[in-house]
Protein backbone atom coordinates (compact mmCIF):
# COMPACT_ATOMS: atom_id res chain seq x y z
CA UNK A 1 -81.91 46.58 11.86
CA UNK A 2 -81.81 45.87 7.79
CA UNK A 3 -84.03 44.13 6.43
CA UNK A 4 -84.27 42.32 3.28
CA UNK A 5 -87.94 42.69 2.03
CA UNK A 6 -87.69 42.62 -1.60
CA UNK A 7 -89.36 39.41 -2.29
CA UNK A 8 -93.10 39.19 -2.42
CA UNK A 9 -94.46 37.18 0.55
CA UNK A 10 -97.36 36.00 -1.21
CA UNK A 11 -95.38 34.88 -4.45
CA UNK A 12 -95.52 30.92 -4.94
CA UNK A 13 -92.04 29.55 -4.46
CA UNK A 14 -90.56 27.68 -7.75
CA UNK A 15 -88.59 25.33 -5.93
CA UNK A 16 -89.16 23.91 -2.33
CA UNK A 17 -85.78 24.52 -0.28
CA UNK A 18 -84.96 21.96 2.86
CA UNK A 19 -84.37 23.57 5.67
CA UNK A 20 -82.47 22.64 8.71
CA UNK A 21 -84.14 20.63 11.27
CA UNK A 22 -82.48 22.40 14.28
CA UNK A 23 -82.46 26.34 15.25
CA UNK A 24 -80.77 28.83 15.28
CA UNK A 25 -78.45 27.21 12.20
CA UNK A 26 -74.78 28.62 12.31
CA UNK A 27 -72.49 29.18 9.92
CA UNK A 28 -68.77 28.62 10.90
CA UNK A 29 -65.44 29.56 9.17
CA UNK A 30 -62.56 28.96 11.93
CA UNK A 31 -63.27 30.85 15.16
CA UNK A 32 -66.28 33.00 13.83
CA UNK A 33 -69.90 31.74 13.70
CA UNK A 34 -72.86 33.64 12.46
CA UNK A 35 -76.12 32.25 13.51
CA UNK A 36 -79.59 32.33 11.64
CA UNK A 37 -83.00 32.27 12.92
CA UNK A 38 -86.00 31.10 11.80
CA UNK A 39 -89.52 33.56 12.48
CA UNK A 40 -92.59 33.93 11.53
CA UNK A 41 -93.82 37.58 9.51
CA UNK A 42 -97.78 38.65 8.46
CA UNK A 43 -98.28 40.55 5.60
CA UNK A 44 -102.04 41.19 4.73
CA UNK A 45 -103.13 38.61 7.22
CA UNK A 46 -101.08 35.67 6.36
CA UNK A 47 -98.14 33.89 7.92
CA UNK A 48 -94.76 33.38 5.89
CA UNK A 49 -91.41 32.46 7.30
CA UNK A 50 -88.63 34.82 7.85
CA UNK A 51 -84.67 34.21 8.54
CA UNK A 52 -83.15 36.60 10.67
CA UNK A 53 -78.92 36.83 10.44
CA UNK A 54 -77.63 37.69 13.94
CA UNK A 55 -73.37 38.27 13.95
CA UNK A 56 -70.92 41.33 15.86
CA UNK A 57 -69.09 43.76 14.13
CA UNK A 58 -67.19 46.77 15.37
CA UNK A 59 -68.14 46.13 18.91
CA UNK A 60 -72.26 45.45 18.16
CA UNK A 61 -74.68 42.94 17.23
CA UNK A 62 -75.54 43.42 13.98
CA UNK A 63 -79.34 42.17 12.66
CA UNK A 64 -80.32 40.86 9.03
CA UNK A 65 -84.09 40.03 8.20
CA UNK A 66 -84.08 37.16 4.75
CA UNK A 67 -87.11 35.92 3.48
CA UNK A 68 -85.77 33.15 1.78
CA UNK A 69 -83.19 30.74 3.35
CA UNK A 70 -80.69 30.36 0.12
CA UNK A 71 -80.02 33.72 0.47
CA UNK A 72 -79.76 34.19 3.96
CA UNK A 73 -77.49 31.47 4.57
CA UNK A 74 -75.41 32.48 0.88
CA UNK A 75 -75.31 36.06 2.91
CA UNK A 76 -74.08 34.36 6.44
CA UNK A 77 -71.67 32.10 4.50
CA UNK A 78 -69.76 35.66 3.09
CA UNK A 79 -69.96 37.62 6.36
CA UNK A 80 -68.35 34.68 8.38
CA UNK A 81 -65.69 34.36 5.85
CA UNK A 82 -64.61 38.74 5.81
CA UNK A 83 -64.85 38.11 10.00
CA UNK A 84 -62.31 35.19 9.68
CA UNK A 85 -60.41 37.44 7.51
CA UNK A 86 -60.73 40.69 9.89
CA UNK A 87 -62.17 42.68 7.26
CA UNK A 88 -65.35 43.51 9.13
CA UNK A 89 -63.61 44.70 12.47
CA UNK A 90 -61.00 47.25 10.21
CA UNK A 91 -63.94 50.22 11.79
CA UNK A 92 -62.76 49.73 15.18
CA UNK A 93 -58.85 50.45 13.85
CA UNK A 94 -57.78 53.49 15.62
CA UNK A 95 -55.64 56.00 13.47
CA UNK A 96 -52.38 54.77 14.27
CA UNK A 97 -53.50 50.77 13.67
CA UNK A 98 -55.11 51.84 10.24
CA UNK A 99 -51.60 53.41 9.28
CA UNK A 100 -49.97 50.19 10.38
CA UNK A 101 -52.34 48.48 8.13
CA UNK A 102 -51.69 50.87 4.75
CA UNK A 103 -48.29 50.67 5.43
CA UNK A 104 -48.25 46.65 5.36
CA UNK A 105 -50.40 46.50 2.54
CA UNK A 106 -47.70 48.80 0.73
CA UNK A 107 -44.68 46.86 1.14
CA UNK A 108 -47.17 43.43 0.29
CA UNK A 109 -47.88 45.47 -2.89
CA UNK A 110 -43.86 46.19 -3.62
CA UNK A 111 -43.03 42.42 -2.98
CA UNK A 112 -46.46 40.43 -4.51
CA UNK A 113 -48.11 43.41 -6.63
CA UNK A 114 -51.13 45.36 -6.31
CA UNK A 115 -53.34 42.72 -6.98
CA UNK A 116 -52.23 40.19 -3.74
CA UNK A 117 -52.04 44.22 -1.86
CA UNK A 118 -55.31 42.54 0.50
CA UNK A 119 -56.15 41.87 3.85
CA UNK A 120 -57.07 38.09 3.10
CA UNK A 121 -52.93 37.83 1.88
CA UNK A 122 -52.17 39.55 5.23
CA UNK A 123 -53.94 36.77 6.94
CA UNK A 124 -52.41 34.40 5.23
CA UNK A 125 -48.82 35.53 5.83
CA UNK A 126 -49.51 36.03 9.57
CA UNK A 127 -50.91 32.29 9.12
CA UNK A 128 -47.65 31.25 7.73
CA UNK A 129 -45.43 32.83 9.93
CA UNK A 130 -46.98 31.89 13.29
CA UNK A 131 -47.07 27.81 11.81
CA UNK A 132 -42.70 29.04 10.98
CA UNK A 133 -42.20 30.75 14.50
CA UNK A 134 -43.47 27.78 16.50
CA UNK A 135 -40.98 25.62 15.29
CA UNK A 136 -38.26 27.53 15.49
CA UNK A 137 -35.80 27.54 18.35
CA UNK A 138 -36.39 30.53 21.06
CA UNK A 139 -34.41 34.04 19.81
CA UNK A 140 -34.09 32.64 16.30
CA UNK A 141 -36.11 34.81 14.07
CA UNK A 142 -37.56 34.13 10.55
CA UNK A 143 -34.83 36.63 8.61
CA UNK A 144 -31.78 34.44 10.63
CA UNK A 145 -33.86 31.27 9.41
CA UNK A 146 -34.03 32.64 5.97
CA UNK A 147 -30.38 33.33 5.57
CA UNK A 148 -29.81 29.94 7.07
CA UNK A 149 -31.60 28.46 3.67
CA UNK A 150 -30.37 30.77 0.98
CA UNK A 151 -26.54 29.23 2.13
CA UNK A 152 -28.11 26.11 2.27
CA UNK A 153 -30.11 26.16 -0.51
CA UNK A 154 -28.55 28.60 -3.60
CA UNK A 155 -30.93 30.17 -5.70
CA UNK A 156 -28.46 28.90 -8.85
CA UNK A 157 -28.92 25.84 -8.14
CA UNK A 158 -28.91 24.42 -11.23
CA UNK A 159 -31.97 22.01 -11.72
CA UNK A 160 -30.43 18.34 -12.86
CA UNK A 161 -31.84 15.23 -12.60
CA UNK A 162 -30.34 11.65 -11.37
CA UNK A 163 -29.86 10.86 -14.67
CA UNK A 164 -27.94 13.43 -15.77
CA UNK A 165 -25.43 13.36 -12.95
CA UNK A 166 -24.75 9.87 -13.12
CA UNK A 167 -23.39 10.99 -16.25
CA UNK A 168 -21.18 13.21 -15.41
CA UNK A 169 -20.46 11.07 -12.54
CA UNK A 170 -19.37 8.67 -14.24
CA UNK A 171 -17.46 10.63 -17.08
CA UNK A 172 -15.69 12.09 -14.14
CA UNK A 173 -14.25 8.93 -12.73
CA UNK A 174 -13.42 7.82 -16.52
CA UNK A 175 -11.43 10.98 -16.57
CA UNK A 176 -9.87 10.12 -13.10
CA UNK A 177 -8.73 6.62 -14.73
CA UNK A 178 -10.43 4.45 -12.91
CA UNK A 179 -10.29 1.27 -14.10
CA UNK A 180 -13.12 -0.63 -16.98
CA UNK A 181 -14.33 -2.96 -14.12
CA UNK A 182 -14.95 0.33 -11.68
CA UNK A 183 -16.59 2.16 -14.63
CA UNK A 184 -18.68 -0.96 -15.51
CA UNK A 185 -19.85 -1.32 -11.92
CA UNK A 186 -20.88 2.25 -11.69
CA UNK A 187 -22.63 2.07 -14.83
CA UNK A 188 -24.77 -0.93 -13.87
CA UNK A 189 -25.43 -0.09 -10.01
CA UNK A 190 -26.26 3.83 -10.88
CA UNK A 191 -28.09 2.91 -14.03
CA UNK A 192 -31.03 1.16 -12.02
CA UNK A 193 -30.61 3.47 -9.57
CA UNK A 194 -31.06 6.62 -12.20
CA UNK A 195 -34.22 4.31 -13.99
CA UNK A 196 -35.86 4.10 -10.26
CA UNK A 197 -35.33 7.68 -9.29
CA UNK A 198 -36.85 9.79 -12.67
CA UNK A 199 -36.72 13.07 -10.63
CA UNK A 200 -34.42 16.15 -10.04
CA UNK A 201 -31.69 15.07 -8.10
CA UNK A 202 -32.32 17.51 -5.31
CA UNK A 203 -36.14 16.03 -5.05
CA UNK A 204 -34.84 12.73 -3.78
CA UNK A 205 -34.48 11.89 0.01
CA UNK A 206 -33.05 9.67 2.23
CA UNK A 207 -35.98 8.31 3.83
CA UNK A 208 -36.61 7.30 -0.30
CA UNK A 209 -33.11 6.24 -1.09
CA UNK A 210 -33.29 3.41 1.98
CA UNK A 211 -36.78 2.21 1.40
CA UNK A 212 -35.23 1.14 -2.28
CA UNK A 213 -32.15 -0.26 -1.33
CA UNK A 214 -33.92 -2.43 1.54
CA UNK A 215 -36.30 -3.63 -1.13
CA UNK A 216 -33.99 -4.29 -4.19
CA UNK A 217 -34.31 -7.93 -5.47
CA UNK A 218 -32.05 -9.97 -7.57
CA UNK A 219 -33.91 -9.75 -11.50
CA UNK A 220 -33.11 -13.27 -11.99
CA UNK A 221 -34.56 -14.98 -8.80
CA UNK A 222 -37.00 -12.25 -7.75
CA UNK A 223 -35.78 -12.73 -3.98
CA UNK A 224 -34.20 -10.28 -2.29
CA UNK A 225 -30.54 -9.31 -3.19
CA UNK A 226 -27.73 -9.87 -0.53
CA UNK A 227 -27.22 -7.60 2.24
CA UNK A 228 -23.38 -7.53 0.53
CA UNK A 229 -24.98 -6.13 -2.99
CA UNK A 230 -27.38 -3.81 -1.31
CA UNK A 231 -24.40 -2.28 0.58
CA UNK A 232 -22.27 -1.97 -2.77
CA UNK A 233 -25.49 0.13 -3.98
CA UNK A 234 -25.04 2.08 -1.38
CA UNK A 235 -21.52 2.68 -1.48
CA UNK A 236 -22.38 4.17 -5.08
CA UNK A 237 -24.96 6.27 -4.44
CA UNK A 238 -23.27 8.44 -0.95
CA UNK A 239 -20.80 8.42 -3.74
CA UNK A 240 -23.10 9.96 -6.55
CA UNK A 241 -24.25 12.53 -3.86
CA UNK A 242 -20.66 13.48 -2.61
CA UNK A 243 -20.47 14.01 -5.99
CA UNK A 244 -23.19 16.27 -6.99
CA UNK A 245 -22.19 18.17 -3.20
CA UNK A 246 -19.19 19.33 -4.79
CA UNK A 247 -20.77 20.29 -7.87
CA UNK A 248 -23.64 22.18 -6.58
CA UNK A 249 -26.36 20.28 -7.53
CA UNK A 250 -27.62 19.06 -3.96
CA UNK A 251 -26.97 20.78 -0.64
CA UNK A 252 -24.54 19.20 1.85
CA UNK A 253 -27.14 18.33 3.79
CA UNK A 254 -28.28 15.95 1.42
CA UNK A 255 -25.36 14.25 0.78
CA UNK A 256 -24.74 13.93 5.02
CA UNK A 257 -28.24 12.22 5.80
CA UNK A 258 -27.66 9.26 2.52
CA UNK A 259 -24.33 8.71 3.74
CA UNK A 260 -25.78 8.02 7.52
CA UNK A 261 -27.81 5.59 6.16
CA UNK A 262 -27.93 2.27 7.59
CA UNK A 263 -26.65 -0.59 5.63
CA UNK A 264 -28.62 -3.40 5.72
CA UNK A 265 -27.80 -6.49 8.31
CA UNK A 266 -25.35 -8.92 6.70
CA UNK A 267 -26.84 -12.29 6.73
CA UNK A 268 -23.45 -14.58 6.94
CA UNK A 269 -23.93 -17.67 4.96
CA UNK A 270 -21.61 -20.15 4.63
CA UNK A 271 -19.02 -20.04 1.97
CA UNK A 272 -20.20 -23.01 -0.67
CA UNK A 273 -17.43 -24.91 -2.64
CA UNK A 274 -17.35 -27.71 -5.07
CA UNK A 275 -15.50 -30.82 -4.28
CA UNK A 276 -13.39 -32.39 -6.79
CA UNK A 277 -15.77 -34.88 -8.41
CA UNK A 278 -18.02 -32.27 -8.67
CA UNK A 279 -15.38 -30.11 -10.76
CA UNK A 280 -14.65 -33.42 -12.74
CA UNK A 281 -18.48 -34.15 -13.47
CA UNK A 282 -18.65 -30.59 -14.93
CA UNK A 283 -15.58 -30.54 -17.27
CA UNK A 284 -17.32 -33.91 -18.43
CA UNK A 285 -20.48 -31.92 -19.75
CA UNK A 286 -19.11 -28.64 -20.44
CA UNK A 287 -19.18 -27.13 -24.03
CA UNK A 288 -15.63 -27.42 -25.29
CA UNK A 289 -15.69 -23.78 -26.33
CA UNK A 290 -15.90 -22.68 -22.40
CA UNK A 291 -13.39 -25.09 -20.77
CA UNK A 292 -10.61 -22.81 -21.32
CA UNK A 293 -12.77 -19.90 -19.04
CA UNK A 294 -13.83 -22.69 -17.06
CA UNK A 295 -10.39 -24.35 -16.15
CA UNK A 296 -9.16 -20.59 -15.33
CA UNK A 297 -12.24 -20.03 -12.64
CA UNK A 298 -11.38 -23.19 -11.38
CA UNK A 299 -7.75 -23.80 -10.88
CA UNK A 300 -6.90 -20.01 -11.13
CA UNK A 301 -9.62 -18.21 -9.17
CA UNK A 302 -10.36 -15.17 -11.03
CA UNK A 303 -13.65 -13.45 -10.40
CA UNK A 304 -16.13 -14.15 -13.45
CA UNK A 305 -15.69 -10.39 -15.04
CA UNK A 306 -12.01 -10.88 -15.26
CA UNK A 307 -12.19 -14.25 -17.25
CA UNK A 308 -14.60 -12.83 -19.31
CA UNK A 309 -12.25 -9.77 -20.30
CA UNK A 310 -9.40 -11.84 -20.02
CA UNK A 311 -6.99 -11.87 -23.51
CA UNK A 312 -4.96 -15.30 -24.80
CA UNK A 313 -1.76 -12.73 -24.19
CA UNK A 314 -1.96 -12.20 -20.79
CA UNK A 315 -2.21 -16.12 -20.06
CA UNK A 316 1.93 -16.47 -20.31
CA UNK A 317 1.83 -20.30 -20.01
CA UNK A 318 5.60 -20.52 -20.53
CA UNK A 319 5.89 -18.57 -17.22
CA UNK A 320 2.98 -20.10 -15.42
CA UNK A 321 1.58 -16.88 -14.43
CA UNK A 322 -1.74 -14.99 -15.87
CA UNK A 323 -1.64 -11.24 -15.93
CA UNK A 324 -4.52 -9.93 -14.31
CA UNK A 325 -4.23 -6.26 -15.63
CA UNK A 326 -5.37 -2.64 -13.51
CA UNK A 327 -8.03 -2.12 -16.19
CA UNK A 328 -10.07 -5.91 -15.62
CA UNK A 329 -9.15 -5.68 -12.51
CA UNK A 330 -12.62 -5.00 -9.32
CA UNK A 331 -9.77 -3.66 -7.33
CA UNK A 332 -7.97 -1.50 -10.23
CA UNK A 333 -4.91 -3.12 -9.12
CA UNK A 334 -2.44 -5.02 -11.63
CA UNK A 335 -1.85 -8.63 -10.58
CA UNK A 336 0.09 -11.94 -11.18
CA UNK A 337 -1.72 -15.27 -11.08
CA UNK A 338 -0.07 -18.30 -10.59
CA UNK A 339 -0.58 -21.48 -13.46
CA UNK A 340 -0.63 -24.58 -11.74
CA UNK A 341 0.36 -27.52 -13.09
CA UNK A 342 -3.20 -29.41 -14.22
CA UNK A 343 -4.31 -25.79 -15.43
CA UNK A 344 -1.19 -25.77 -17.61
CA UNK A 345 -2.69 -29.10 -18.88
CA UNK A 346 -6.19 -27.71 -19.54
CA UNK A 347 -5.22 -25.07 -21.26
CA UNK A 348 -2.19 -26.10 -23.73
CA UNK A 349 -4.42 -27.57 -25.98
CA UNK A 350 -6.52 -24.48 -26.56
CA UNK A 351 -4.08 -21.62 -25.99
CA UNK A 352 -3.94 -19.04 -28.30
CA UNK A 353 -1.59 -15.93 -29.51
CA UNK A 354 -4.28 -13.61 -28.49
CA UNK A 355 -7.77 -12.84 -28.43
CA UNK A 356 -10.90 -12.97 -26.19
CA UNK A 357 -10.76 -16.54 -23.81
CA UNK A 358 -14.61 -16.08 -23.26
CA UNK A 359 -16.26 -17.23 -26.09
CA UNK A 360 -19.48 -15.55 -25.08
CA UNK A 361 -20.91 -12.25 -26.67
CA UNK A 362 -21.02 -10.17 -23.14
CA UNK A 363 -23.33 -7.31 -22.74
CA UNK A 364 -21.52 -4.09 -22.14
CA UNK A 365 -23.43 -3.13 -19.09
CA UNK A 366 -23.26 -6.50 -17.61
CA UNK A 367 -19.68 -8.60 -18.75
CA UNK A 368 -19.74 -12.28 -17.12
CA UNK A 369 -23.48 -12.69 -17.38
CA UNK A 370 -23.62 -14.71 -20.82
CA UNK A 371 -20.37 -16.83 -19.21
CA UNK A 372 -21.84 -17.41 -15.95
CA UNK A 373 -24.93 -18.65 -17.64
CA UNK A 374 -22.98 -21.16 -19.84
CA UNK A 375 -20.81 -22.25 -16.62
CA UNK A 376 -24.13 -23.02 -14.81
CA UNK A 377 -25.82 -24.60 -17.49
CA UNK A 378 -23.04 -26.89 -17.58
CA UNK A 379 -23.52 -27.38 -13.55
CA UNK A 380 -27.12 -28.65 -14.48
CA UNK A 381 -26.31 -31.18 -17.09
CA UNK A 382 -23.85 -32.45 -14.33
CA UNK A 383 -26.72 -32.04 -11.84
CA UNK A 384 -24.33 -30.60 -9.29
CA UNK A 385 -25.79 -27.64 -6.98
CA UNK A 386 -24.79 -23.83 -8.54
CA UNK A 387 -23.25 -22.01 -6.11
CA UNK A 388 -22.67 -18.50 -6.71
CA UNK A 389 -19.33 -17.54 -6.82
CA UNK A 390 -18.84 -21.06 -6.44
CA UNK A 391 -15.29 -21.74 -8.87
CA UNK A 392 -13.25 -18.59 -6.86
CA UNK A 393 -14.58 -19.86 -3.72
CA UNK A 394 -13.32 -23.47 -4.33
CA UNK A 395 -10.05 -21.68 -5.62
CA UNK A 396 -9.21 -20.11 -2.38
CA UNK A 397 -10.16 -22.59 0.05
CA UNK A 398 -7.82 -25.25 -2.02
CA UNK A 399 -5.18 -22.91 -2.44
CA UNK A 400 -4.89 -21.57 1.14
CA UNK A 401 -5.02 -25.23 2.25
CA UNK A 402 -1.94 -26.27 0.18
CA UNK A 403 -0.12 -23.05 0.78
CA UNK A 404 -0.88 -22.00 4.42
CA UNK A 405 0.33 -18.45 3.97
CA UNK A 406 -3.19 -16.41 3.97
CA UNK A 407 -0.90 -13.17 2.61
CA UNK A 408 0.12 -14.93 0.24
CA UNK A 409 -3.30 -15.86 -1.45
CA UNK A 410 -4.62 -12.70 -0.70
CA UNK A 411 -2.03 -10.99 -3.35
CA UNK A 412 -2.87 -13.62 -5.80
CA UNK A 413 -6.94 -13.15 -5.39
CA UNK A 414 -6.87 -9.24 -4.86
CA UNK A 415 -8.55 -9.93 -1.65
CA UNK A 416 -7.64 -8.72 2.03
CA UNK A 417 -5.97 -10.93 4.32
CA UNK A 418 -8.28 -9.96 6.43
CA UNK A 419 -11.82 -11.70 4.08
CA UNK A 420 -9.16 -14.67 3.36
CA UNK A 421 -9.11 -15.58 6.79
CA UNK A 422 -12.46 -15.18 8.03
CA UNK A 423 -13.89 -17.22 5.10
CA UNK A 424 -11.98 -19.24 4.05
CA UNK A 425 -9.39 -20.95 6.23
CA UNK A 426 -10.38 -24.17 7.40
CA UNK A 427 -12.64 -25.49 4.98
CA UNK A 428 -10.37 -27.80 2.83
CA UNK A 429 -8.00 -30.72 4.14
CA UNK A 430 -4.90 -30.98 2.51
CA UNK A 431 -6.30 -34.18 1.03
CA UNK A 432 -8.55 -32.69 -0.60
CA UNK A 433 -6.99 -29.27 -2.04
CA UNK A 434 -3.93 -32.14 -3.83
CA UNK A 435 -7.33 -33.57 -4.89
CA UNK A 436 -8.54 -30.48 -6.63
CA UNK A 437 -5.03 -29.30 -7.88
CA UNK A 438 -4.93 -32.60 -9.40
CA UNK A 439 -8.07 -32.53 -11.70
CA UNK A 440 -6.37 -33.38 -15.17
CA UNK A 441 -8.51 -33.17 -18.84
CA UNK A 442 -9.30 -36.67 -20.21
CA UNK A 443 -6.63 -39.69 -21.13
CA UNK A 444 -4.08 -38.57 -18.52
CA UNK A 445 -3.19 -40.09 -15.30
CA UNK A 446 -4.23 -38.11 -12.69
CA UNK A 447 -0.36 -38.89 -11.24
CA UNK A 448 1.38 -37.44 -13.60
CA UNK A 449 1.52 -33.89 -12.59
CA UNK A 450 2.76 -33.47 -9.38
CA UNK A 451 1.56 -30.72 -7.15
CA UNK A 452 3.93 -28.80 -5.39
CA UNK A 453 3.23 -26.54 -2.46
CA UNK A 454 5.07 -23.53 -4.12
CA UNK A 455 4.27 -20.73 -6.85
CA UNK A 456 3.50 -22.95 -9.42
CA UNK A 457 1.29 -25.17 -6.76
């Protein structure tokens, strides 16, 4: 048995040390435990305490005589960490296990260097590979698994973040010609979400990507957006990933799980329109410099980004038609818009040659906002409701109820036939679409344009 005598028993002690109120006291690391015990010695016919370390290696008990506890519990603390390790059991090795053992520690010296060459790396490895094998599928081994992530996962991958493919995203589809109103949508929807996600594009998730779409609120109001824009968002990003797939920047994975995402529950409210003294009461307050924008959301039923882009030489009054062209258009498709009659009389007193009909300076990465906020300012002074969307809505739901031919509109509003039926048929009389369609601009009888059921209508 050693013993560790060194100390002189009769020496005053410098510093008091607390020792543990229960015996033996044992020292754990994992599985192994070494155990110290407290006895009494006599030196010269006095009593002193003694700790005695009690642990097994290579197949015996092994005994350690302390005379101070910091030490003997400092010594305990080191042996129990070399037997978690299997350091102190490498004596009971036979021949062929110890040249088992060299030859691992060579190859962990090609692969990690001579300084990780160690039996505490060897634990760890074994550590990491039992934790891999249990959740692997049965006959699947770890060099199968690895070759399953090296496809998956290229070592050239190159390293770019959100922002930096939504830039190349979008230069892409500018390439592709998509239209200004595409472009503009994709710079606004993927420029949040590149501001929210400040990360390598191959860090972000899809567990990530749907908490932030379910949460998204409208800036203006602070309440949550509509199910409608949070599916848009959506729609961009599986787009954005599909994307960066083909380029190499995420693996397909990646790109799978966001697209399985679940888009949020569509809350169906009811489509809200303005009747015709509520039109009237607006025009009556409205700055004169927005009536021409205002007439055509009205009477016309362009969406509020296409009267904002829209030029004085694509409103052809002689033909009664407005020119919706591919490039303002959300659906990058050309269209003609019908002038009706009472439009033709708003806007002959302020048509121009050419240039902007929005009066408003427009943000680039946000066109309609500074005419939409001038169209319901005007709603206040008039103290009629805002509805959102409000003018195309009316437009519609008066049109389809003067022209019953749901096709028809559809063409002329770049909607589906499909969205024109299910929202809007049914909620105007014919009463009150001749009402609308018969709206005129101060000191003119209201019955001197007649309305007229066909292109022009």
């Amino acid at each position: 048995m050693k013993s560790n005598l060194s100390a002189n028993p009769l020496a005053p002690e410098s510093k008091p040390v607390r020792l543990p109120k229960t015996w033996p006291h044992v020292i754990r690391n994992g599985d192994v435990a070494v155990k110290i015990y407290k006895n009494k010695g006599h030196v010269r016919g006095k009593n002193f305490p003694t700790f005695l370390l009690s642990y097994y290696a290579n197949g015996k008990r092994q005994l350690r005589r302390f005379m101070d506890f910091t030490k003997a519990s400092a010594e305990a603390t080191r042996i129990a960490e070399q037997k978690a390790q299997g350091a102190l059991g490498a004596g009971a090795l036979s021949a062929a296990d110890r040249v088992s053992l060299e030859q691992a520690l060579t190859l962990l010296a090609k692969t990690e260097g001579i300084g990780n060459a160690n039996a505490a790396r060897l634990v760890e490895i074994v550590r990491d590979y039992a934790t891999a094998r249990a959740g692997l599928p049965k006959g699947v081994t770890l060099a199968e698994m690895g070759q399953f992530y090296k496809q998956k996962h290229p070592a050239n991958m190159p390293r770019k973040t959100v922002a930096e493919v939504v830039e190349e995203f979008i230069a892409d589809r500018r390439s592709a010609g998509c239209s200004a109103v595409h472009i503009n949508d994709l710079e606004i929807r993927l420029g949040q979400f590149s501001k929210a996600f400040v990360l390598p594009i191959i860090a972000v998730s899809a567990p990530l990507v749907q908490q932030w779409i379910y949460g998204l609120k409208n800036q203006k109001t602070k309440k949550d957006t509509a199910a409608r824009t949070k599916e848009n968002m959506l729609r961009q990003i599986v787009s954005l990933f599909n994307f960066a797939r083909r380029q190499k920047y995420v693996p397909a994975e990646l790109a799978l799980e966001l697209s399985e995402i679940s888009t949020p529950r569509k809350q169906h409210a009811p489509i809200g329109i303005y009747t015709p003294d509520q039109m009237r009461a607006m025009f009556a307050v409205a700055d004169a410099a927005i009536i021409p924008a205002l007439a055509i959301a009205a009477f016309a039923g362009l969406r509020l980004a296409e009267v904002s882009r829209l030029d004085w030489r694509e409103v052809r009054l002689s033909e009664k038609l407005i020119v919706v062209g591919a490039e303002n258009a959300k659906t990058a498709a050309r269209r003609l818009v019908p002038i009706s009659d009472n439009l033709v009389a708003w806007l002959s007193p302020h048509a121009k040659r050419f240039g902007s009909v929005n009066p408003c300076d427009e943000q680039a990465e946000n066109v309609g906002n500074a005419l939409g906020n001038r169209f319901e300012r005007a709603g206040a002074r008039a103290k009629v409701t805002w509805k959102r969307n409000g003018f195309r809505h009316s437009y519609i739901s008066y049109r389809v109820a003067t022209l019953k031919d749901v096709p028809a509109v559809a063409l002329e509003c770049g909607n589906s036939p499909n969205i024109i039926f299910s929202n809007y048929r049914a909620l105007a009389t014919d009463a009150e679409a001749k009402a609308w369609f018969s709206i005129l601009p101060p000191k003119q009888a209201a019955n001197i344009i007649p309305l007229r059921s066909g292109a022009n209508g």
